[in-house]
C-alpha atoms as a PDB file:
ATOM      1  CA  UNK A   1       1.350   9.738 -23.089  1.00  0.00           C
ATOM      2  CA  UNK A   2       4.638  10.412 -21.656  1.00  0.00           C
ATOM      3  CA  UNK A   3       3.133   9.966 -18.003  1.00  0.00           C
ATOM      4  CA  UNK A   4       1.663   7.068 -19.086  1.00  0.00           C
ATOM      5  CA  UNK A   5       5.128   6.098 -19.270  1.00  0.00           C
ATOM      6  CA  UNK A   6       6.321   7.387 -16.216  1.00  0.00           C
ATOM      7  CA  UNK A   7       3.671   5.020 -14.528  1.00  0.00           C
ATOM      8  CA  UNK A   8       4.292   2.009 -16.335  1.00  0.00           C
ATOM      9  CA  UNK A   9       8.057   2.530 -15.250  1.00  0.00           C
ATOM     10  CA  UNK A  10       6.885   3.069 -11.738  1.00  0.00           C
ATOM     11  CA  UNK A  11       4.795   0.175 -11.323  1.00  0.00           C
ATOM     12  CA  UNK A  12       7.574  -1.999 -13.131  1.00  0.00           C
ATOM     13  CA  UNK A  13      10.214  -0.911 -10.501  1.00  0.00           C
ATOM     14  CA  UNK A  14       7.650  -0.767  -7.376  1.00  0.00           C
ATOM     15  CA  UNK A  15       7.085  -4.883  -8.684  1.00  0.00           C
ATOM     16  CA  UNK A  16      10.205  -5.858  -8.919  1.00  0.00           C
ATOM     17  CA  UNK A  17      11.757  -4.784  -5.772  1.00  0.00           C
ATOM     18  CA  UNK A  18       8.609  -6.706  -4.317  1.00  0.00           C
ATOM     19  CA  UNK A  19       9.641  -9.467  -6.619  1.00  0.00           C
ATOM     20  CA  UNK A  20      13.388  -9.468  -5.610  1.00  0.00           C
ATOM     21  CA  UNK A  21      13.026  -9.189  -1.664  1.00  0.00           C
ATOM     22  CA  UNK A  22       9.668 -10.337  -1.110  1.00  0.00           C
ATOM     23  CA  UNK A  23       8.432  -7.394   1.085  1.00  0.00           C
ATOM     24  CA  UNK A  24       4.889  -6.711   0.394  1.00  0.00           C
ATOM     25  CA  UNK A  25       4.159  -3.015  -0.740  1.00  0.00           C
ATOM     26  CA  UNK A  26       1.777  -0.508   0.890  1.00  0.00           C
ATOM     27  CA  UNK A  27       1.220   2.867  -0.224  1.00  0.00           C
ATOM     28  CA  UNK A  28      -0.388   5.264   2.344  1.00  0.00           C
ATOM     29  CA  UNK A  29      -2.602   7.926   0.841  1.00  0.00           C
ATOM     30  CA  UNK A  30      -2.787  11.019   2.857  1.00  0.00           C
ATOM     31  CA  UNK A  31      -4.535  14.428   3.123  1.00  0.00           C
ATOM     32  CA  UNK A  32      -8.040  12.474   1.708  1.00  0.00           C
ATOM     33  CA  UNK A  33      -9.574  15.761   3.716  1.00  0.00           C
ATOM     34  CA  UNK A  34      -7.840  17.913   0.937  1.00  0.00           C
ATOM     35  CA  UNK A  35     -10.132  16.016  -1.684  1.00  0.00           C
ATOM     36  CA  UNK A  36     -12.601  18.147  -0.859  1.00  0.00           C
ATOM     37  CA  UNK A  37     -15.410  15.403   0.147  1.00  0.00           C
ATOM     38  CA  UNK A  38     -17.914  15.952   3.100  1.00  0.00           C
ATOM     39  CA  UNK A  39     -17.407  13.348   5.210  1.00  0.00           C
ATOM     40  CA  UNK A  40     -18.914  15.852   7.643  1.00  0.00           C
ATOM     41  CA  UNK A  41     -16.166  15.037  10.314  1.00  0.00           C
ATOM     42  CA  UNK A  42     -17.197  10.947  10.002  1.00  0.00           C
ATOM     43  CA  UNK A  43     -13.591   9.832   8.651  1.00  0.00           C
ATOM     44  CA  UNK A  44     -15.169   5.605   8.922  1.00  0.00           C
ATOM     45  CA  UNK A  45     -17.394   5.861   5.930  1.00  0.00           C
ATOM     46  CA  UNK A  46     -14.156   7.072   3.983  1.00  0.00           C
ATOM     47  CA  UNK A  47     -14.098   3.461   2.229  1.00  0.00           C
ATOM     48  CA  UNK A  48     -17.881   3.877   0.813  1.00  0.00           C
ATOM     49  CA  UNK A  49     -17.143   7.135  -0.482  1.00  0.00           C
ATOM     50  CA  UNK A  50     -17.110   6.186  -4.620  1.00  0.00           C
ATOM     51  CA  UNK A  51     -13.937   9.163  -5.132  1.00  0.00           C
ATOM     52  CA  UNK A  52     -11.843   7.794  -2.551  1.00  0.00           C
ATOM     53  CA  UNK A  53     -12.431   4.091  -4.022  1.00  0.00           C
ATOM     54  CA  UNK A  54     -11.531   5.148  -7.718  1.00  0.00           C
ATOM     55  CA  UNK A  55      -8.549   7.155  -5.997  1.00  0.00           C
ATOM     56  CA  UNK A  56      -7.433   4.089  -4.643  1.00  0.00           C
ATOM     57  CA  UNK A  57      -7.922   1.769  -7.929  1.00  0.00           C
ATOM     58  CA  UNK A  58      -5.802   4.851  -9.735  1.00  0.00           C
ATOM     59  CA  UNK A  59      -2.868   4.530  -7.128  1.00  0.00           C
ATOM     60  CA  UNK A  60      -3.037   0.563  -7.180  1.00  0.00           C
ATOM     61  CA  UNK A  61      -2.747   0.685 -10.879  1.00  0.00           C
ATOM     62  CA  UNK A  62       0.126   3.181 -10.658  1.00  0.00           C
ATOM     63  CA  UNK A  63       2.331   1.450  -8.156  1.00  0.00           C
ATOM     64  CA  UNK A  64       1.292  -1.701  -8.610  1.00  0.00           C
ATOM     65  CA  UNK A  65       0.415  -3.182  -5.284  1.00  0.00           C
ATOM     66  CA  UNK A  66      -3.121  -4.464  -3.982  1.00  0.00           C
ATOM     67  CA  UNK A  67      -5.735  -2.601  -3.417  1.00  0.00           C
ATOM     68  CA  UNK A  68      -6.311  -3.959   0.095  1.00  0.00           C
ATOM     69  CA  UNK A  69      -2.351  -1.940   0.196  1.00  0.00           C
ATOM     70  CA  UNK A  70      -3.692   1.192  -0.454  1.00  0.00           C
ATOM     71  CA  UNK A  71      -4.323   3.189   3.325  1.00  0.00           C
ATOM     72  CA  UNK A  72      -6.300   6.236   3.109  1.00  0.00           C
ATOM     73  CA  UNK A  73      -5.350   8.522   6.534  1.00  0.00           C
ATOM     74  CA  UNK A  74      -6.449  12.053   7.011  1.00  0.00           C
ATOM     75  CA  UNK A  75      -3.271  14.528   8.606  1.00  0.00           C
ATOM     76  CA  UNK A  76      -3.655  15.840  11.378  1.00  0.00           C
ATOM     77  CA  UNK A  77      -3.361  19.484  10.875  1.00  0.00           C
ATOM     78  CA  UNK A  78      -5.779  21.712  12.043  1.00  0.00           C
ATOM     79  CA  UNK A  79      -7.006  19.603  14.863  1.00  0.00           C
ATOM     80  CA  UNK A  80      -6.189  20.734  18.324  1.00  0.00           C
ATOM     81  CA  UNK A  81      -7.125  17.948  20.197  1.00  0.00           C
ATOM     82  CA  UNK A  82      -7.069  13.973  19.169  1.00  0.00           C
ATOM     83  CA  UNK A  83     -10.280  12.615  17.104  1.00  0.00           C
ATOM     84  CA  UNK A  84     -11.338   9.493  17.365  1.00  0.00           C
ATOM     85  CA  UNK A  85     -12.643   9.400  13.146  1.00  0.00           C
ATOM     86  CA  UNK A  86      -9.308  10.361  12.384  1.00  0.00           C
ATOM     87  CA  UNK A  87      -7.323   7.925  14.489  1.00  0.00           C
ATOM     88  CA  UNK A  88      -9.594   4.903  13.279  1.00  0.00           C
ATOM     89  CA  UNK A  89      -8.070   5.729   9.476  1.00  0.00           C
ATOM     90  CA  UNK A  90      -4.667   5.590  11.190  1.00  0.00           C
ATOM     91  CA  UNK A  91      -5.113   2.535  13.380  1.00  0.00           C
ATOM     92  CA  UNK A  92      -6.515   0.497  10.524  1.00  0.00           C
ATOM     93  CA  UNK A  93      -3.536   1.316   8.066  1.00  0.00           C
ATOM     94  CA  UNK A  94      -1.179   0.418  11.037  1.00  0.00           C
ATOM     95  CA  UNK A  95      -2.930  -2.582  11.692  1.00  0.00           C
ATOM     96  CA  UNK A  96      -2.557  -3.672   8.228  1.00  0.00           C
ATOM     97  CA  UNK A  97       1.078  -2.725   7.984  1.00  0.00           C
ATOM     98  CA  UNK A  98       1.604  -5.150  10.819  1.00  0.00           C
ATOM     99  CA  UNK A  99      -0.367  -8.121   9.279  1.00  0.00           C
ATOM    100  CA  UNK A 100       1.864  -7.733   6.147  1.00  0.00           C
ATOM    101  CA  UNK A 101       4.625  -7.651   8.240  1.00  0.00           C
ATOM    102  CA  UNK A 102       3.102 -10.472  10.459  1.00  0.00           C
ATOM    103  CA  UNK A 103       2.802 -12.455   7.126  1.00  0.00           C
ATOM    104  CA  UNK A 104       6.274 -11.787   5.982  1.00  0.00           C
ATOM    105  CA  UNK A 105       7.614 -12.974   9.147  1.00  0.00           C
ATOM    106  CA  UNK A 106       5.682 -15.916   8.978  1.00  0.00           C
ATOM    107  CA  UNK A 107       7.211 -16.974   5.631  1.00  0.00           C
ATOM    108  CA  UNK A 108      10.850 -16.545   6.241  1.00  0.00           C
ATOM    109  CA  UNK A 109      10.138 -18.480   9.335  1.00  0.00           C
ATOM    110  CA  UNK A 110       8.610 -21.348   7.507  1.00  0.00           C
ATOM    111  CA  UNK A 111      11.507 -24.080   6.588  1.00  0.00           C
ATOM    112  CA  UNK A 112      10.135 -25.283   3.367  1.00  0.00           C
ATOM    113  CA  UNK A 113       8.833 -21.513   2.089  1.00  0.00           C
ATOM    114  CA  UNK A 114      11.806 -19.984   3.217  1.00  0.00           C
ATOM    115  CA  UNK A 115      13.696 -22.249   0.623  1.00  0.00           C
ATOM    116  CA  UNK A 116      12.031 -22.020  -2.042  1.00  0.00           C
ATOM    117  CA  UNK A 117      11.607 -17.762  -1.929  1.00  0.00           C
ATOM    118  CA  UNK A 118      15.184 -18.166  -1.372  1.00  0.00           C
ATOM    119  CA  UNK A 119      15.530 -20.096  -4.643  1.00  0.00           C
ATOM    120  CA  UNK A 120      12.793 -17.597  -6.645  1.00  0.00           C
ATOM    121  CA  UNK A 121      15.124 -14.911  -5.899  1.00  0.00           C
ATOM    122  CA  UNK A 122      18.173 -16.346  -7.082  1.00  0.00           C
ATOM    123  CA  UNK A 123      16.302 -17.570 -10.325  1.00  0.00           C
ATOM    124  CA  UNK A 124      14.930 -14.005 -10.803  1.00  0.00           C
ATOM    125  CA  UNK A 125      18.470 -12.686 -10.129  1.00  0.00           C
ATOM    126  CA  UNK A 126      20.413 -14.869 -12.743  1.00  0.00           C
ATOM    127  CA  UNK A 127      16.971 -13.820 -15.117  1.00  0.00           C
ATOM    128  CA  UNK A 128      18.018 -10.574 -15.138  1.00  0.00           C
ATOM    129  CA  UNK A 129      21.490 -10.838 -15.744  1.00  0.00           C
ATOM    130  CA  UNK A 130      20.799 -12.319 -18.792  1.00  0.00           C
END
């Protein structure tokens, strides 16, 4: 029960920083190789693998932020020389990072959007103050 709490809390703040600034969230969930799956050294069929997809529906639900925001990446650690599998994981959570910031940019660059997250943040200021 109590870290039930603890998550509610968690998702509650993690939403309403994203609420007050407007920066979209991402969580990046490393060490999947620790899980203790077989991907047999194939790190691209990590998002068919049905533990890693309830992993990431557990961690959405905890932080609060898309799903789509959740980046599986394996560490490197033991490797010795660069992997190809393991960079793919890497490269696609990077490449999201920079279409949320890509999308960000493009709405504080926008006239008419820009003005009226302006005037959502204000309003959600003044709400809490009350």
């Amino acid at each position: 029960m109590y870290n039930q709490i603890l998550r509610e809390k968690k998702r509650k703040d993690t939403n309403s920083f994203e609420n007050l600034t407007g920066i979209p969230q991402a969580v990046f969930l490393t060490k999947i190789d620790k899980l203790g799956l077989d991907f047999q050294d194939n790190y691209t069929n990590v998002f068919k693998d049905k533990t890693i997809k309830r992993l990431i529906e557990t961690v959405s639900e905890m932080f609060g932020v898309p799903r789509n925001n959740v980046l599986p990446v394996k560490n490197y650690e033991q490797e010795m020389e660069v992997e190809t599998d393991v960079n793919i994981l890497a490269l696609l959570a990077l490449r999201r990072l920079q279409q949320l910031a890509a999308d960000r940019m493009e709405l504080l660059t926008s006239p008419k959007v820009a003005a009226a997250a302006d005037s959502a943040v204000e309003d959600s200021k003044m709400s809490d103050t009350a």
